[in-house]
PDB file of N, CA and C in Angstrom:
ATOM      1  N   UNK A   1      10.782 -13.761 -14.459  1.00  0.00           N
ATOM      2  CA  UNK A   1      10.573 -14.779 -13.448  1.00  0.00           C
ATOM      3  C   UNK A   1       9.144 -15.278 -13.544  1.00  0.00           C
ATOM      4  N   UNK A   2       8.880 -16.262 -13.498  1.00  0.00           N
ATOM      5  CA  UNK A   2       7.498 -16.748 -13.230  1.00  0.00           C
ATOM      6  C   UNK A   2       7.242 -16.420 -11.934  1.00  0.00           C
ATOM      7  N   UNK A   3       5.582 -16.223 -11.897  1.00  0.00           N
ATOM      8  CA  UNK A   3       4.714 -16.056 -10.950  1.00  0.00           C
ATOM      9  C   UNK A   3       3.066 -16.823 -10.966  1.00  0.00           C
ATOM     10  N   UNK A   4       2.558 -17.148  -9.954  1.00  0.00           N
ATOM     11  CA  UNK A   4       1.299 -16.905 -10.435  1.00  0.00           C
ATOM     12  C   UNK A   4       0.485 -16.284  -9.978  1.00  0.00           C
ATOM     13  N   UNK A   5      -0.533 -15.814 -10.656  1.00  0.00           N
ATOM     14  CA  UNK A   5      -1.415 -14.377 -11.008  1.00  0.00           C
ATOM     15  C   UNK A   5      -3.016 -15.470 -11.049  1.00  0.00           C
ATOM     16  N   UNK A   6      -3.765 -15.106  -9.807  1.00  0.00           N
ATOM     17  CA  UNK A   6      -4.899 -15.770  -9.974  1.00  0.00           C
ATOM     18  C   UNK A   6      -4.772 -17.146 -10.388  1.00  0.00           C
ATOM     19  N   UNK A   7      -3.840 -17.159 -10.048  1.00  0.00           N
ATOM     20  CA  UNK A   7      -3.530 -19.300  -9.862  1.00  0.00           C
ATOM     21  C   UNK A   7      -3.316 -19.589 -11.330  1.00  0.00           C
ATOM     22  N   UNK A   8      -2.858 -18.576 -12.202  1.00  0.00           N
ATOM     23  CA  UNK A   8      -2.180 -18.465 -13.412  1.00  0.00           C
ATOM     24  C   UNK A   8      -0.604 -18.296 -13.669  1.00  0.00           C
ATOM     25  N   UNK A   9      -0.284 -19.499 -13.962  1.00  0.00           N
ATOM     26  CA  UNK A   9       1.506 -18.828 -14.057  1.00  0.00           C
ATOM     27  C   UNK A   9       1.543 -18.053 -15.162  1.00  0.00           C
ATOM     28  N   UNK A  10       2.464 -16.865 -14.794  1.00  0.00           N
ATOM     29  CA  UNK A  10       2.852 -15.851 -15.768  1.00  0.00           C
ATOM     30  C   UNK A  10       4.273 -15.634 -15.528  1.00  0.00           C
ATOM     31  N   UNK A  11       4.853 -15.226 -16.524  1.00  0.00           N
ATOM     32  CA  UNK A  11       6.035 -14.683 -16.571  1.00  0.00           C
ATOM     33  C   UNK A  11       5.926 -13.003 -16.437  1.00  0.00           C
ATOM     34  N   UNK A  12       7.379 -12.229 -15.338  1.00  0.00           N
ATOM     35  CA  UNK A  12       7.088 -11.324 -15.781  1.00  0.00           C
ATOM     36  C   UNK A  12       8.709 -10.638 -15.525  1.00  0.00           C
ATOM     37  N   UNK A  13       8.966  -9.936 -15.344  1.00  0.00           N
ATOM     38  CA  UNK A  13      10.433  -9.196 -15.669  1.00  0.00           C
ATOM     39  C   UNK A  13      10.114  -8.040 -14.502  1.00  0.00           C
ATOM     40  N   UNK A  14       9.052  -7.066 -14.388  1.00  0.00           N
ATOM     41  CA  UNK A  14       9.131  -6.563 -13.442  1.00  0.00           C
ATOM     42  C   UNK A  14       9.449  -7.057 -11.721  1.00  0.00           C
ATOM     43  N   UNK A  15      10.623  -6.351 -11.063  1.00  0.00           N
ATOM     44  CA  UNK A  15      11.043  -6.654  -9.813  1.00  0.00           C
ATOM     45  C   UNK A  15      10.110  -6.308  -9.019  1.00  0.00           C
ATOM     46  N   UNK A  16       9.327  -5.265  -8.622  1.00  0.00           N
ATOM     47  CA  UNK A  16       8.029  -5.031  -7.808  1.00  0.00           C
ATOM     48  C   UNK A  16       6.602  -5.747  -8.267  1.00  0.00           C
ATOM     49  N   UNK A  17       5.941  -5.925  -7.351  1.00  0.00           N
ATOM     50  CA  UNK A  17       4.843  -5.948  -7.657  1.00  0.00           C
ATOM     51  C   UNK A  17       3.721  -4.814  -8.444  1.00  0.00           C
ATOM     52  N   UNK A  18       4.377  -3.622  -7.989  1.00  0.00           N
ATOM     53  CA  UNK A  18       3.921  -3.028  -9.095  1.00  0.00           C
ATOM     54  C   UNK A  18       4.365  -2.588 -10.502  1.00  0.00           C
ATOM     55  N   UNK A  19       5.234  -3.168 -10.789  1.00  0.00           N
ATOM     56  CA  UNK A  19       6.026  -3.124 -12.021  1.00  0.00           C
ATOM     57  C   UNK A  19       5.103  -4.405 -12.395  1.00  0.00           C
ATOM     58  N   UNK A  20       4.754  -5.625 -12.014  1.00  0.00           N
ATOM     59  CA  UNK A  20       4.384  -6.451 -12.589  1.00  0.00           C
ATOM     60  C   UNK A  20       2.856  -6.242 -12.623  1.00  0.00           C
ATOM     61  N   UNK A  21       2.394  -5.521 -12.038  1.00  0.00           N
ATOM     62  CA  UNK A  21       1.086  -5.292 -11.815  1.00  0.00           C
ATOM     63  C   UNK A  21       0.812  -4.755 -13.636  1.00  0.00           C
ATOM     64  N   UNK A  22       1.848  -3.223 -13.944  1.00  0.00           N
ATOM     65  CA  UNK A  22       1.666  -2.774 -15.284  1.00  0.00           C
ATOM     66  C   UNK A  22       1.791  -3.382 -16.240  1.00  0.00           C
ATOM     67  N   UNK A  23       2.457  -4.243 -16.350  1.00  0.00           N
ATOM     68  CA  UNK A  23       3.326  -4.793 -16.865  1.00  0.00           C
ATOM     69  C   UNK A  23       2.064  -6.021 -17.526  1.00  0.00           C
ATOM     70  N   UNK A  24       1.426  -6.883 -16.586  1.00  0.00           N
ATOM     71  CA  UNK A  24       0.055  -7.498 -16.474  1.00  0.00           C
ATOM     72  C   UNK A  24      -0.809  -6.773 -17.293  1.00  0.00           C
ATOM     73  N   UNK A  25      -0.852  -5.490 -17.264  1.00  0.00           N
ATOM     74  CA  UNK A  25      -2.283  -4.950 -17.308  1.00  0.00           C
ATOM     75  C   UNK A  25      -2.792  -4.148 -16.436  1.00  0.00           C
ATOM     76  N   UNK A  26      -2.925  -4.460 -15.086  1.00  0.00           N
ATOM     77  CA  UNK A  26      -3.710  -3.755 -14.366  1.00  0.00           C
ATOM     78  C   UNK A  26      -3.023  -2.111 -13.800  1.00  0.00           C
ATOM     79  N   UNK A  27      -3.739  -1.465 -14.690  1.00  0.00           N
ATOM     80  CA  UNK A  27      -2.676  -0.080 -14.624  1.00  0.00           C
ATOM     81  C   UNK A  27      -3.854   1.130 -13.921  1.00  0.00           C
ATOM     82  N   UNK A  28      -5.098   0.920 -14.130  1.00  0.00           N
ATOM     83  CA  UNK A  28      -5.748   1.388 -14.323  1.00  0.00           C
ATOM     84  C   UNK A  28      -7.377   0.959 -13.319  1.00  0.00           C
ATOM     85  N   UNK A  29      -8.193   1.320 -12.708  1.00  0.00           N
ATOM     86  CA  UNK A  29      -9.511   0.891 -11.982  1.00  0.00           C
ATOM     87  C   UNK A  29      -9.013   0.721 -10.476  1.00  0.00           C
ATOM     88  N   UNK A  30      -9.770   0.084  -9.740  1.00  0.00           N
ATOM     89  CA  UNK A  30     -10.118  -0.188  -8.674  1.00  0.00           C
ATOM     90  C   UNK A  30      -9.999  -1.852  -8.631  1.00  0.00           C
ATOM     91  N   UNK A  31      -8.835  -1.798  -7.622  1.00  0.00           N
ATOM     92  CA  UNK A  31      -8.246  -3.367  -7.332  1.00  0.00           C
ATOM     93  C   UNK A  31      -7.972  -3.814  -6.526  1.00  0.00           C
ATOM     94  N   UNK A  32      -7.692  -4.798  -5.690  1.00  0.00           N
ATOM     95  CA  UNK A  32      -7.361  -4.589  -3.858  1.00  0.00           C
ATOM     96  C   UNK A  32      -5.809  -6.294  -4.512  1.00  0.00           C
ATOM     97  N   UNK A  33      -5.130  -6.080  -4.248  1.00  0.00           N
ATOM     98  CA  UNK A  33      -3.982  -7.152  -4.264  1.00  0.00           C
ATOM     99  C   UNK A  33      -3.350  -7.841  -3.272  1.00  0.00           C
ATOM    100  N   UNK A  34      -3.083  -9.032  -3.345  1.00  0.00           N
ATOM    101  CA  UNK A  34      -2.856  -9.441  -1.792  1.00  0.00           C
ATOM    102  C   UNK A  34      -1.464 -10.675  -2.625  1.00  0.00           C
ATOM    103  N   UNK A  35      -0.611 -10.597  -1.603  1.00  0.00           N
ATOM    104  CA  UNK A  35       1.016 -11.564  -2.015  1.00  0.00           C
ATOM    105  C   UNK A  35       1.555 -12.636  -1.307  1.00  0.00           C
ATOM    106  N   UNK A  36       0.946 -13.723  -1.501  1.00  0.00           N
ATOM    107  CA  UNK A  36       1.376 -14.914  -0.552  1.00  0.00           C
ATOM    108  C   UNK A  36       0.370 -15.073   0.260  1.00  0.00           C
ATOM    109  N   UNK A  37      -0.659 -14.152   0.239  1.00  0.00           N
ATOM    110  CA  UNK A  37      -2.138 -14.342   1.001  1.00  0.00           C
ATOM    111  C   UNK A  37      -2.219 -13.374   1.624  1.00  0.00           C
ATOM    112  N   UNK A  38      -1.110 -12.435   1.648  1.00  0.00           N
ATOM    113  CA  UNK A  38      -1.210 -11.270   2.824  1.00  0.00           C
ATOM    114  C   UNK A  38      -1.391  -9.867   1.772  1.00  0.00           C
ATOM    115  N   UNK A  39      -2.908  -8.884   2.054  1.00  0.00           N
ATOM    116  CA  UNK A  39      -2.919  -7.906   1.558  1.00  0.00           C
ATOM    117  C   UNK A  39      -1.776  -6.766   1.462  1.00  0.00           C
ATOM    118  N   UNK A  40      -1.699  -6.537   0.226  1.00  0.00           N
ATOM    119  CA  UNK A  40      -0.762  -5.257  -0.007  1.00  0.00           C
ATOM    120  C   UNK A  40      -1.409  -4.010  -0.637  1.00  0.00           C
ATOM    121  N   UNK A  41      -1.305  -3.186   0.251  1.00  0.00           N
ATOM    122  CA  UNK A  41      -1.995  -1.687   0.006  1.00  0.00           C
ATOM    123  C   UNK A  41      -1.380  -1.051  -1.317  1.00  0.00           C
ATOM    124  N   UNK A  42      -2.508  -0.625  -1.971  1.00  0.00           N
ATOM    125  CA  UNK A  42      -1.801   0.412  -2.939  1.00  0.00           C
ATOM    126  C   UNK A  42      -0.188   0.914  -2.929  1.00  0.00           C
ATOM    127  N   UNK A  43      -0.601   1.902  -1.573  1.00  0.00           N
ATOM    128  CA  UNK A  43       0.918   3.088  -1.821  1.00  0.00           C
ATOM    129  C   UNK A  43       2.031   2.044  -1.530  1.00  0.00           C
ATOM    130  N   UNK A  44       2.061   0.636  -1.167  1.00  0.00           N
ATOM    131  CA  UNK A  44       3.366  -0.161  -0.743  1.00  0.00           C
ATOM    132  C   UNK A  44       3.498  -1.150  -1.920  1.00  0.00           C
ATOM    133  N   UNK A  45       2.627  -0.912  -3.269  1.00  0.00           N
ATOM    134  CA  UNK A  45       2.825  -2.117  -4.154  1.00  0.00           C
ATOM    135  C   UNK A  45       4.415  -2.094  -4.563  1.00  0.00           C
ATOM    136  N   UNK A  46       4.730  -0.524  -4.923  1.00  0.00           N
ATOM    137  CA  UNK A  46       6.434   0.092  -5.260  1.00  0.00           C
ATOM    138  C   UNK A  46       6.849  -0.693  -4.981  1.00  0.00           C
ATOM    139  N   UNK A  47       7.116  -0.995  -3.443  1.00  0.00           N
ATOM    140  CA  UNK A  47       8.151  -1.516  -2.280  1.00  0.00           C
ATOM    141  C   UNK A  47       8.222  -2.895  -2.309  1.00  0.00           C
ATOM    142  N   UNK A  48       7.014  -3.543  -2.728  1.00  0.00           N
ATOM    143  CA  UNK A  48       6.904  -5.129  -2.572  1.00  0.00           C
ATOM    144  C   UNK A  48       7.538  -5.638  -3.635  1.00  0.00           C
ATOM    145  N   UNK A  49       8.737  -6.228  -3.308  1.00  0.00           N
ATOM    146  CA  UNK A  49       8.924  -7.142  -4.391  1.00  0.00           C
ATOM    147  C   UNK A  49       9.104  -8.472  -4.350  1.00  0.00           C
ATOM    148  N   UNK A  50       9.177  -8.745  -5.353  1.00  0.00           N
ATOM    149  CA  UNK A  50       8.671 -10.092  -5.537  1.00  0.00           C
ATOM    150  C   UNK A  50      10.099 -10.962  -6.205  1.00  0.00           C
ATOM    151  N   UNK A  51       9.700 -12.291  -5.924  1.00  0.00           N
ATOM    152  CA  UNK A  51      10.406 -13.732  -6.368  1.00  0.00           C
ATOM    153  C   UNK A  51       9.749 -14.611  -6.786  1.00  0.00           C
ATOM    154  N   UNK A  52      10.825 -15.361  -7.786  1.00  0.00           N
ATOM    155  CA  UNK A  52       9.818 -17.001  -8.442  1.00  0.00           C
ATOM    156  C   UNK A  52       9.208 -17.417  -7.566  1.00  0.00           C
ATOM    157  N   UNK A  53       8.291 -17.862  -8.357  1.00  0.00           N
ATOM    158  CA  UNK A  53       7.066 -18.354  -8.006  1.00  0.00           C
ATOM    159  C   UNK A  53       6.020 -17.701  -6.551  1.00  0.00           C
ATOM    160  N   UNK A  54       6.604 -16.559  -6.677  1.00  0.00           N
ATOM    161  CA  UNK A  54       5.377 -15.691  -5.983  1.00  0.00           C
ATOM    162  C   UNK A  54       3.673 -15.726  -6.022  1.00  0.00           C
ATOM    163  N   UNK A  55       2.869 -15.556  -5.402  1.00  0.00           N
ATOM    164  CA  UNK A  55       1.513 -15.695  -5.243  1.00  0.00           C
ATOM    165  C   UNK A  55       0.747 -14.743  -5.418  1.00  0.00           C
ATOM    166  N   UNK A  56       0.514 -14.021  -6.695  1.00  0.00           N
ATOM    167  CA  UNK A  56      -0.117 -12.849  -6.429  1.00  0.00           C
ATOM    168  C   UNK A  56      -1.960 -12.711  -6.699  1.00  0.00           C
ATOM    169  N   UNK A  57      -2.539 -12.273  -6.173  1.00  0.00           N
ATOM    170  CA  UNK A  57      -4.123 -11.926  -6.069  1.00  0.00           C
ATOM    171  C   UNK A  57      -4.280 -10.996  -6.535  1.00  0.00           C
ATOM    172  N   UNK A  58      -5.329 -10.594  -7.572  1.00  0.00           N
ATOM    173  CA  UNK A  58      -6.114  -9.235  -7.949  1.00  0.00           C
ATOM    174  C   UNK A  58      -7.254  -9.432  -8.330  1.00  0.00           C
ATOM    175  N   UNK A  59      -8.225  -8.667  -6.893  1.00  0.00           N
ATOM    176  CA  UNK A  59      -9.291  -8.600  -6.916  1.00  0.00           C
ATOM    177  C   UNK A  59      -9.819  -7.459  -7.243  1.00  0.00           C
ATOM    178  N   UNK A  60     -11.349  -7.491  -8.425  1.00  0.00           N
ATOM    179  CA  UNK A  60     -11.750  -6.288  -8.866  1.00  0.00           C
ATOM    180  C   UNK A  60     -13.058  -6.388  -7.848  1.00  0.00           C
ATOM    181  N   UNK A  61     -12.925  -5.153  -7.531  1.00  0.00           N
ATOM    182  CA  UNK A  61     -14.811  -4.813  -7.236  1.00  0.00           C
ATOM    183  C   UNK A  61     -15.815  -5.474  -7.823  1.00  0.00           C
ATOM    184  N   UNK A  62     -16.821  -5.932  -7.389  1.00  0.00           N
ATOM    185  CA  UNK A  62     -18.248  -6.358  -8.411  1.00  0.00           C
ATOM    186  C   UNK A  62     -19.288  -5.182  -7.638  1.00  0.00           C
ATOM    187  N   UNK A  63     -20.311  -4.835  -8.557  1.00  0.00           N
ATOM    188  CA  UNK A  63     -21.190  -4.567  -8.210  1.00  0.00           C
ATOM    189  C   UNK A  63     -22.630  -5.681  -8.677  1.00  0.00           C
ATOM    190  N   UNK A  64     -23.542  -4.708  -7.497  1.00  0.00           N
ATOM    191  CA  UNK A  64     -24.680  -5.939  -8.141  1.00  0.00           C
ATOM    192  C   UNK A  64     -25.411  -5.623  -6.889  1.00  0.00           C
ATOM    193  N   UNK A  65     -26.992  -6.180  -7.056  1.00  0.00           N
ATOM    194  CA  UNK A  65     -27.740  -6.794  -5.307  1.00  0.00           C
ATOM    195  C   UNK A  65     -28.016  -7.903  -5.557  1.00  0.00           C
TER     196      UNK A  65
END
């Protein structure tokens, strides 16, 4: 199904968001994700699933002063 990913359409086959999360790439670090604009916590990425043309966000940490 297409999605877009940081205002990137992607295709992806995983039914959860976190299936598409791995699936992406992001398997690994410190990430905060949010779906249609509304944050989704880690332990509920499983549960969230997703449809065409879904909205997904992944934000990494920056450091810096």
């Amino acid at each position: 199904m297409e999605i877009l990913v940081n205002s990137e359409p992607r295709e992806v086959a995983g039914p959860t968001l976190s299936a598409a999360l791995q699936e992406l790439g992001y398997s690994g670090g410190a990430f905060a994700t949010a779906l249609n604009g509304h944050f989704v916590p880690r332990d509920r990425r499983g549960e969230q699933t997703l449809s065409a043309g879904d909205r997904i966000e992944v934000l990494a940490p920056m450091q810096g002063g």
